[in-house]
Protein backbone atom coordinates (compact mmCIF):
# COMPACT_ATOMS: atom_id res chain seq x y z
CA UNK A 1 0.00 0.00 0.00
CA UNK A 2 2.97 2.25 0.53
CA UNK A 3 4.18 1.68 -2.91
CA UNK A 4 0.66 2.32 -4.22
CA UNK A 5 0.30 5.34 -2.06
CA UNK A 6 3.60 6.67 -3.51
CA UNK A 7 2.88 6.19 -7.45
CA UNK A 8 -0.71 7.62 -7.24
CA UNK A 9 -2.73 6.12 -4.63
CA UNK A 10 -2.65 9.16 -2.46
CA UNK A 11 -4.85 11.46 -5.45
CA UNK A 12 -7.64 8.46 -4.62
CA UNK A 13 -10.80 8.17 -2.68
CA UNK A 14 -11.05 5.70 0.28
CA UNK A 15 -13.04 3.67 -1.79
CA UNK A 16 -10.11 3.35 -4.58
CA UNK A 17 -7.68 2.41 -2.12
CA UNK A 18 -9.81 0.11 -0.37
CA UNK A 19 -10.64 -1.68 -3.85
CA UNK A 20 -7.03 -1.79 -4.99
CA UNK A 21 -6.22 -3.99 -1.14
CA UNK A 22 -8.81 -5.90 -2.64
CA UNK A 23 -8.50 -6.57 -5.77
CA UNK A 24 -9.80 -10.09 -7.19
CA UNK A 25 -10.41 -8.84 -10.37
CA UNK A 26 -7.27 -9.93 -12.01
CA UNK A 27 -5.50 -13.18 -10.37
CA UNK A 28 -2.34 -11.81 -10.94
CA UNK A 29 -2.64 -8.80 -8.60
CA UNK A 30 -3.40 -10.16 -5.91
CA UNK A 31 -1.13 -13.18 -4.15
CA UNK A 32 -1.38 -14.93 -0.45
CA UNK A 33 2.48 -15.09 0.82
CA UNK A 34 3.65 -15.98 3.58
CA UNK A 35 3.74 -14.03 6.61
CA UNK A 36 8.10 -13.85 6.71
CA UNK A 37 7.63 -13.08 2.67
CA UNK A 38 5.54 -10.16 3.66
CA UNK A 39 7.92 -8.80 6.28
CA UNK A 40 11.34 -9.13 4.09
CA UNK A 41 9.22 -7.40 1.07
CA UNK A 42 7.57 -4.81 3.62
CA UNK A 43 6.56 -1.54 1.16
CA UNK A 44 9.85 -1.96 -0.73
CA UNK A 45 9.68 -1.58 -4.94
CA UNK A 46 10.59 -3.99 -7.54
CA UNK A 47 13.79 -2.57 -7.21
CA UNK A 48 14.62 -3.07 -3.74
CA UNK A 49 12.85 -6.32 -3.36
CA UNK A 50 12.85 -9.35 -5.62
CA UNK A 51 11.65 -12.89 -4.64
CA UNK A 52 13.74 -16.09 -5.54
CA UNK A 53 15.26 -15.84 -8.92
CA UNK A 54 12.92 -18.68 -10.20
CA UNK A 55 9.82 -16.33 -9.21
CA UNK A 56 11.37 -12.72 -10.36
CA UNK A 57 9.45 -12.76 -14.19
CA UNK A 58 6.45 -14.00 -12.50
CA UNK A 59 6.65 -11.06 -10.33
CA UNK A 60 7.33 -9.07 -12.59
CA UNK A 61 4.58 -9.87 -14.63
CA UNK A 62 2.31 -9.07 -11.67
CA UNK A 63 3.83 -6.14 -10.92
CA UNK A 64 3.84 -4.94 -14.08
CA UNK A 65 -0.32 -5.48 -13.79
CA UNK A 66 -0.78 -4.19 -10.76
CA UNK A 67 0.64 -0.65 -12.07
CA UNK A 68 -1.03 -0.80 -15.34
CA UNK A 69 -4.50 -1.96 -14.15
CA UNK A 70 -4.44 0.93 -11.89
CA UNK A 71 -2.51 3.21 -13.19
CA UNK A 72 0.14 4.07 -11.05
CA UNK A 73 3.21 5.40 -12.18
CA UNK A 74 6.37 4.15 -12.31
CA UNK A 75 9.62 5.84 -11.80
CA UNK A 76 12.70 5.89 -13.25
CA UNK A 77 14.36 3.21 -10.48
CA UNK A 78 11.84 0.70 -11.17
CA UNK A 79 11.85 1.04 -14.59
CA UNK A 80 15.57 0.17 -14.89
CA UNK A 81 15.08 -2.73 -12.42
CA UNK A 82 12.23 -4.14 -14.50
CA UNK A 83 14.13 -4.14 -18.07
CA UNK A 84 17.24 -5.59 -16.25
CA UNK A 85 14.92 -8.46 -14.74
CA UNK A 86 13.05 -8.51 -18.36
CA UNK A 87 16.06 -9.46 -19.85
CA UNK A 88 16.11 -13.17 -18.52
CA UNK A 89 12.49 -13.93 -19.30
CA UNK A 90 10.40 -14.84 -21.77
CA UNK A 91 8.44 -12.56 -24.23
CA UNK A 92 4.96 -12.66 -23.56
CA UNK A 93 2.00 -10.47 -24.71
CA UNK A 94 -0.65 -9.28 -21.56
CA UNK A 95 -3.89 -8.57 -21.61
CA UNK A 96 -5.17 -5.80 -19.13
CA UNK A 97 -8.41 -4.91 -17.83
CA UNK A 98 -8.33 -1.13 -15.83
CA UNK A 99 -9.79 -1.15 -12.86
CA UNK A 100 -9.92 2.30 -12.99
């Protein structure tokens, strides 16, 4: 939520916010973890926090989501983080739906 809040989520209403915690509208946005995942992550980016280097394209396909589908921005730190982890996975094509 800190990341969110950072890259746009303060401009919404307490409605938005509360939908985005929520969101089961695309499976790859929102993900149970473990309760020591959660801690190490904490409100870090994608380029302060990765997960095992088996899971980093999947996470960076979900992170990629997450931003798009609600349009938060991205800056220039994550941006270099997620071509860099690009660069070891495979080319794929996804499909978005906004949530807002």
């Amino acid at each position: 939520m800190a990341e969110a809040w950072d890259s746009g989520a303060s401009g919404w209403t307490a409605a938005e916010r509360q939908a985005y915690a929520n969101d089961l509208g695309d499976p790859r946005t929102l993900v149970a973890v473990t309760a020591r995942s959660n801690r190490q992550k904490a409100d870090k980016d994608i380029a302060e926090w990765l997960p095992r280097d088996d899971e980093a394209c999947d996470y960076l396909t979900r992170w990629t989501v997450a931003k798009t589908r609600w349009g938060l921005s991205i800056d220039t730190t994550e941006q270099t983080a997620m071509h860099r982890i690009s660069a070891s996975c495979t080319n794929e094509d996804l499909t978005i739906e906004l949530a807002r």
